[in-house]
N, C-alpha and C. Protein backbone atom coordinates (compact mmCIF):
# COMPACT_ATOMS: atom_id res chain seq x y z
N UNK A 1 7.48 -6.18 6.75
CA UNK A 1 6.91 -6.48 5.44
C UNK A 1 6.51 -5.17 4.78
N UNK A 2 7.36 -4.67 4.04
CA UNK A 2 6.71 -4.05 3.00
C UNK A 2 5.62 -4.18 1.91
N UNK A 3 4.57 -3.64 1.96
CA UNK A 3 3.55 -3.53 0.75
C UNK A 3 3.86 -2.69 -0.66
N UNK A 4 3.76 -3.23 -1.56
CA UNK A 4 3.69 -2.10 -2.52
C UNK A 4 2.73 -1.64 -3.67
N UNK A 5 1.68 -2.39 -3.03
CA UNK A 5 0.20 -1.20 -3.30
C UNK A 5 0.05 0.17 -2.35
N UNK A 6 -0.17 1.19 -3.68
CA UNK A 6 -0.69 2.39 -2.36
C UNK A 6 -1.79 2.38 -1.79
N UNK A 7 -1.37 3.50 -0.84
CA UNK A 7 -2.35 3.07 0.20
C UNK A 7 -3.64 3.69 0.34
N UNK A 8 -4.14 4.02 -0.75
CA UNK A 8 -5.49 3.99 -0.86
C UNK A 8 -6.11 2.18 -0.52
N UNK A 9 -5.57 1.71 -1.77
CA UNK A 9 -5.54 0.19 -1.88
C UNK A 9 -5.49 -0.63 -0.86
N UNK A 10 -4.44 -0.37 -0.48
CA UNK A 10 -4.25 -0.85 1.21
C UNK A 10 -5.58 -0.15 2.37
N UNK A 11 -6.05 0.76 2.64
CA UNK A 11 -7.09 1.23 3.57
C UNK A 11 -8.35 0.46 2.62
N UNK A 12 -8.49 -0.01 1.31
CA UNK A 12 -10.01 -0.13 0.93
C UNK A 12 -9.24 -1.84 1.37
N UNK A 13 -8.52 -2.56 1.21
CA UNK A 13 -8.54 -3.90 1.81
C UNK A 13 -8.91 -4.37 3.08
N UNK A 14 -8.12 -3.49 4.02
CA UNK A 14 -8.84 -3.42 5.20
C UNK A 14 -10.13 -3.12 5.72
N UNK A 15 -10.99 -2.14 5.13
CA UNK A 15 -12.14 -1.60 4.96
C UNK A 15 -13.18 -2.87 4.90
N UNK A 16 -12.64 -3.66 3.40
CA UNK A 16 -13.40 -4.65 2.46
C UNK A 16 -13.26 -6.19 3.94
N UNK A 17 -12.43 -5.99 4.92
CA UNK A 17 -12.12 -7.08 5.99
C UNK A 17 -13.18 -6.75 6.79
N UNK A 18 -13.45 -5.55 7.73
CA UNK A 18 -14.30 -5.12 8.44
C UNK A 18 -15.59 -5.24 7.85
N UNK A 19 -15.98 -4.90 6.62
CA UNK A 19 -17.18 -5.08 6.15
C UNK A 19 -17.64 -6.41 6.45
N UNK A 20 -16.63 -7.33 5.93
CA UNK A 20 -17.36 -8.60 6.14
C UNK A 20 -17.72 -9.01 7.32
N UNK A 21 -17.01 -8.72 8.21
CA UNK A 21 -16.76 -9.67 9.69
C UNK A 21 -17.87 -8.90 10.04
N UNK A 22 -18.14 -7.53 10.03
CA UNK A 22 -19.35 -7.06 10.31
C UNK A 22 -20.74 -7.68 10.11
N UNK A 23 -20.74 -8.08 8.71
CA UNK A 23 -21.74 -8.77 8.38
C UNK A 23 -21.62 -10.19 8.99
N UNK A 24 -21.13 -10.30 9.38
CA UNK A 24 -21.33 -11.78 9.97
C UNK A 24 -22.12 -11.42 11.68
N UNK A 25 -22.74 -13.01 11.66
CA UNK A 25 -23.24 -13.02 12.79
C UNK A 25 -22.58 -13.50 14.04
N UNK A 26 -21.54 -13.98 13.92
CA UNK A 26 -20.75 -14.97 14.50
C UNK A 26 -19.66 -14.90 14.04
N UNK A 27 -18.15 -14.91 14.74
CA UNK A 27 -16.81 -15.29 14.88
C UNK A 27 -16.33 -15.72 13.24
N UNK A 28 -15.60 -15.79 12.53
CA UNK A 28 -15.28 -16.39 11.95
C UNK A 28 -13.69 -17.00 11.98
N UNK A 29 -13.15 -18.17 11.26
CA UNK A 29 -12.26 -18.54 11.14
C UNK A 29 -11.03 -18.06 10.77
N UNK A 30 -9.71 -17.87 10.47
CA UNK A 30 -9.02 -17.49 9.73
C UNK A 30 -9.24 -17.37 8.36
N UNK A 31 -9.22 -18.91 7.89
CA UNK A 31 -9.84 -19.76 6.91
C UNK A 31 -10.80 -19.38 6.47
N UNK A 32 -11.54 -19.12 6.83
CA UNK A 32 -13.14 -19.19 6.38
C UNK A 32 -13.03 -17.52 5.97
N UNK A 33 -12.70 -16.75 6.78
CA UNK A 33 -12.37 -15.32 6.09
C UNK A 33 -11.70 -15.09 4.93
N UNK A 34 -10.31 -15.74 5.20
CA UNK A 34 -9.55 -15.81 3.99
C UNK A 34 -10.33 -15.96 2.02
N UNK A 35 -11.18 -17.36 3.12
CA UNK A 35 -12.41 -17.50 1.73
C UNK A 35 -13.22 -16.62 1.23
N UNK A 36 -13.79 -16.20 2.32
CA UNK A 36 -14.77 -14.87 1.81
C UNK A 36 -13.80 -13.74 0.84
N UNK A 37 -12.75 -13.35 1.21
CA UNK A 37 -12.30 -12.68 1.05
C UNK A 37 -11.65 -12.88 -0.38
N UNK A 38 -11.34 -13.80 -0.63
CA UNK A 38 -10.59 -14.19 -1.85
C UNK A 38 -11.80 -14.82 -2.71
N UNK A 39 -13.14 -14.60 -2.20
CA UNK A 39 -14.03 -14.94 -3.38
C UNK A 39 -14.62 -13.44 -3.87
N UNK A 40 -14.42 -12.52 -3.30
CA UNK A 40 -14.79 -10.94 -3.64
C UNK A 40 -13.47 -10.47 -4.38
N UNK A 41 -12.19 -10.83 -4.00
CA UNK A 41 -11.23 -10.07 -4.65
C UNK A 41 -10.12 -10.78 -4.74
N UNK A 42 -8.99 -10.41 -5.45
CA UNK A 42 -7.41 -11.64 -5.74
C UNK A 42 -7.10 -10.53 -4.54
N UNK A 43 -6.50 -11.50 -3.83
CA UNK A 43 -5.69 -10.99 -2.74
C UNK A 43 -4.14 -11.77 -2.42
N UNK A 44 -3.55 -11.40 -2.16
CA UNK A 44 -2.05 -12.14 -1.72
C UNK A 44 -2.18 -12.85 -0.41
N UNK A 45 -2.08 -14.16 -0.21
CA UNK A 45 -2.49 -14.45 1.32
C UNK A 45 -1.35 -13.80 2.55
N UNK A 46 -0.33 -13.13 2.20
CA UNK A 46 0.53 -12.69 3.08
C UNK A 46 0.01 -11.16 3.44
N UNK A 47 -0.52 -10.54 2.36
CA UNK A 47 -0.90 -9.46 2.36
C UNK A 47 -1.94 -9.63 3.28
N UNK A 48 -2.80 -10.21 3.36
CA UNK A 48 -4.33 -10.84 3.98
C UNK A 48 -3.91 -10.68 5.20
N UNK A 49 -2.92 -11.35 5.70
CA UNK A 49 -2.52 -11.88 7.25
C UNK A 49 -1.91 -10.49 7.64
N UNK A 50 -0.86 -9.66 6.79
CA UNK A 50 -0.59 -8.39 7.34
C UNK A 50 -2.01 -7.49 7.82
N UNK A 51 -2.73 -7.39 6.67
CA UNK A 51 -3.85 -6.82 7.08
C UNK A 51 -4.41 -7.44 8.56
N UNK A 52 -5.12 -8.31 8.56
CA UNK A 52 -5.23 -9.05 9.77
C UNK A 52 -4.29 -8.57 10.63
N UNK A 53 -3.57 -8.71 10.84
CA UNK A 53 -2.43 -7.88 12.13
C UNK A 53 -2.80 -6.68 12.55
N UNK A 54 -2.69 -6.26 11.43
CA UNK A 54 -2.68 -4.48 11.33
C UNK A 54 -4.21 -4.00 12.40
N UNK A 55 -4.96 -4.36 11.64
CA UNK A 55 -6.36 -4.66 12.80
C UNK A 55 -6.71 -5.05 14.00
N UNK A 56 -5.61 -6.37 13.88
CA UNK A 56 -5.67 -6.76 15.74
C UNK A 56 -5.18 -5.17 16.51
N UNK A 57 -3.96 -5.39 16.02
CA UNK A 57 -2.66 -3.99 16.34
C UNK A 57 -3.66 -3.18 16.91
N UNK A 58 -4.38 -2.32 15.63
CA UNK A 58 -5.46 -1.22 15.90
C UNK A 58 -6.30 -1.54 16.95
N UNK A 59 -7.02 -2.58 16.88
CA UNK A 59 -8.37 -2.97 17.92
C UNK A 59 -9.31 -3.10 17.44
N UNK A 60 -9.24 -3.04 16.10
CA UNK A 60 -10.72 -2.73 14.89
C UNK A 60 -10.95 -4.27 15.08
N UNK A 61 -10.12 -5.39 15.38
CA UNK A 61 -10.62 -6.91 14.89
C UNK A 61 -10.43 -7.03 16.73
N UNK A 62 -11.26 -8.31 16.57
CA UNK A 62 -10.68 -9.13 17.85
C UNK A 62 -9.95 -10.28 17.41
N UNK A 63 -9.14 -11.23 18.74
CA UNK A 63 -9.36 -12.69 17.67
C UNK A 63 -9.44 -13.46 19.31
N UNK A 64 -10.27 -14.65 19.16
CA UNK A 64 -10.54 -15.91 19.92
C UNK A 64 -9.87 -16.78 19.60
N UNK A 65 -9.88 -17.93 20.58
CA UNK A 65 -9.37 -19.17 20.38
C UNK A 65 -10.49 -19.92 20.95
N UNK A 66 -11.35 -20.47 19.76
CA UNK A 66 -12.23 -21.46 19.56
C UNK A 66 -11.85 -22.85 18.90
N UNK A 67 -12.28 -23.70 20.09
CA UNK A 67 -11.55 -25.03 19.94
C UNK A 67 -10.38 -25.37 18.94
N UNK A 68 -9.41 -24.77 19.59
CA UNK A 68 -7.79 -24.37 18.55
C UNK A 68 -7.51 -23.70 17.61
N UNK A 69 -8.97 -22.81 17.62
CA UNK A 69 -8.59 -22.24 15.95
C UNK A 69 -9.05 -20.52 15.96
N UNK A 70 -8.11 -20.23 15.26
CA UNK A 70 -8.20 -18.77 15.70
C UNK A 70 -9.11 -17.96 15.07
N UNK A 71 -9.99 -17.58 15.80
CA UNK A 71 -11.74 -16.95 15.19
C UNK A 71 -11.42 -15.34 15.29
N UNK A 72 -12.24 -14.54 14.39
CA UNK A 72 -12.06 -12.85 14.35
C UNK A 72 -13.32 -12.56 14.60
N UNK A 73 -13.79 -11.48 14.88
CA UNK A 73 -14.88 -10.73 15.24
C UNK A 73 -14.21 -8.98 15.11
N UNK A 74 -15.35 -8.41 14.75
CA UNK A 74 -15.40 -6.78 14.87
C UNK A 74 -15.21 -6.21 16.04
N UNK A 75 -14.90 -5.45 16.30
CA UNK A 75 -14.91 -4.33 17.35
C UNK A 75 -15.86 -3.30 17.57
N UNK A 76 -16.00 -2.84 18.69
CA UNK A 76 -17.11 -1.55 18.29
C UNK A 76 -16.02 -0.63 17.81
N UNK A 77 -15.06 -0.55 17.80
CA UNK A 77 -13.94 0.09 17.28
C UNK A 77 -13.70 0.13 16.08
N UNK A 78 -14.00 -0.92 15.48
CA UNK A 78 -13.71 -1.36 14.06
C UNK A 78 -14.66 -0.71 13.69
N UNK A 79 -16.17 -1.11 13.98
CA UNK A 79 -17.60 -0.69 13.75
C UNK A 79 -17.41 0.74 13.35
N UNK A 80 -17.20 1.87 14.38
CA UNK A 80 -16.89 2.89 13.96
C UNK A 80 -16.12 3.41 12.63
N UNK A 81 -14.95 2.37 12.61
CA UNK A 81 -14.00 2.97 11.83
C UNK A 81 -14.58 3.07 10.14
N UNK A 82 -15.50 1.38 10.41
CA UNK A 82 -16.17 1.33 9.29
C UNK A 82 -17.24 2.09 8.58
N UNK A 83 -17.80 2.96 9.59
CA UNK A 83 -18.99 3.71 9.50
C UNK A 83 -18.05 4.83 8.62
N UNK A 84 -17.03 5.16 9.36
CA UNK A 84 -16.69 6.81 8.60
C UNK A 84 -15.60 6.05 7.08
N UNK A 85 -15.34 4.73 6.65
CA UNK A 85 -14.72 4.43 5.44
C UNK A 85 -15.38 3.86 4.80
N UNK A 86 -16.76 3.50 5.18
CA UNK A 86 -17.61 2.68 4.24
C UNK A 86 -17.77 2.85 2.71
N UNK A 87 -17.68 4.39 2.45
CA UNK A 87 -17.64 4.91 1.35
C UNK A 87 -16.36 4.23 0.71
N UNK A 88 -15.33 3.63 0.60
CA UNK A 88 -14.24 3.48 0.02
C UNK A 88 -13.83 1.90 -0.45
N UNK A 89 -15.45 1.44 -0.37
CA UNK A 89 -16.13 -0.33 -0.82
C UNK A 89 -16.67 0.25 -1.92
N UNK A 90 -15.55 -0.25 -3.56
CA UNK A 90 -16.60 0.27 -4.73
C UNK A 90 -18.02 -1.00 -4.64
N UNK A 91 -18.94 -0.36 -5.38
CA UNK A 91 -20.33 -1.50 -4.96
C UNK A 91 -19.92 -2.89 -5.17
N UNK A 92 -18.92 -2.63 -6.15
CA UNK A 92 -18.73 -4.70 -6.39
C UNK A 92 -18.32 -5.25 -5.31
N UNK A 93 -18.12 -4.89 -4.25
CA UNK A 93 -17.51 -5.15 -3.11
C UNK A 93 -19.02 -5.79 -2.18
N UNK A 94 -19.99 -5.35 -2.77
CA UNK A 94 -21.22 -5.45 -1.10
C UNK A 94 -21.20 -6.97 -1.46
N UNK A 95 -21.34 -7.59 -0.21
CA UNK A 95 -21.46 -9.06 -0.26
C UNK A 95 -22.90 -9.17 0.83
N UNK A 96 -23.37 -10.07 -0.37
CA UNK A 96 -25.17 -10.37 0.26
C UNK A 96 -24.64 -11.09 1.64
N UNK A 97 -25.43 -10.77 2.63
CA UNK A 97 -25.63 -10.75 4.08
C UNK A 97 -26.10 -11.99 4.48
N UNK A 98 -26.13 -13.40 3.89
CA UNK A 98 -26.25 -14.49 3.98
C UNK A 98 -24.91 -14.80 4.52
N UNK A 99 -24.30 -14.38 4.30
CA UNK A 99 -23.02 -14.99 4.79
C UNK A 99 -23.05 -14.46 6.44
């Protein structure tokens, strides 16, 4: 699959993935990410799932299988990665920590 956003664009999507899952307290869904994610920004859902890959690939995501359904979580790997790209979430990006 080719992308053809550059890849600034592409590293702040991924970035904007880790942020969230970070903020979470708990596992989330495919689904339920997808949501978060597409309520902060228009995203392509194919693009979404590449990203998602790309992360497992790396080690930055995990993923579970909770009662059939495939859950993500951070990495301390990811954690890191996020610490040194955090800067590259313009502010409209911070999502209140309720979630």
């Amino acid at each position: 699959m080719k992308l053809t956003q550059d890849g600034e664009v592409l590293a702040e999507n991924k970035v904007l993935i880790l942020y969230i899952l970070n903020k979470l307290e708990n596992p989330i869904t495919n689904d339920g990410l997808l949501r978060l994610v597409l309520s902060v920004m228009d995203m392509n859902y194919f693009y979404f799932q590449q990203f998602l890959l790309d992360l497992l690939e790396n080690q930055y995501i995990a993923r579970f299988d909770i009662d059939g359904k495939h859950t993500y979580s951070i990495t301390e790997k990811g954690q890191e990665a996020l610490e040194l790209t955090n800067d590259m979430l313009p502010r409209y990006y911070e999502i209140k920590s309720r979630y």
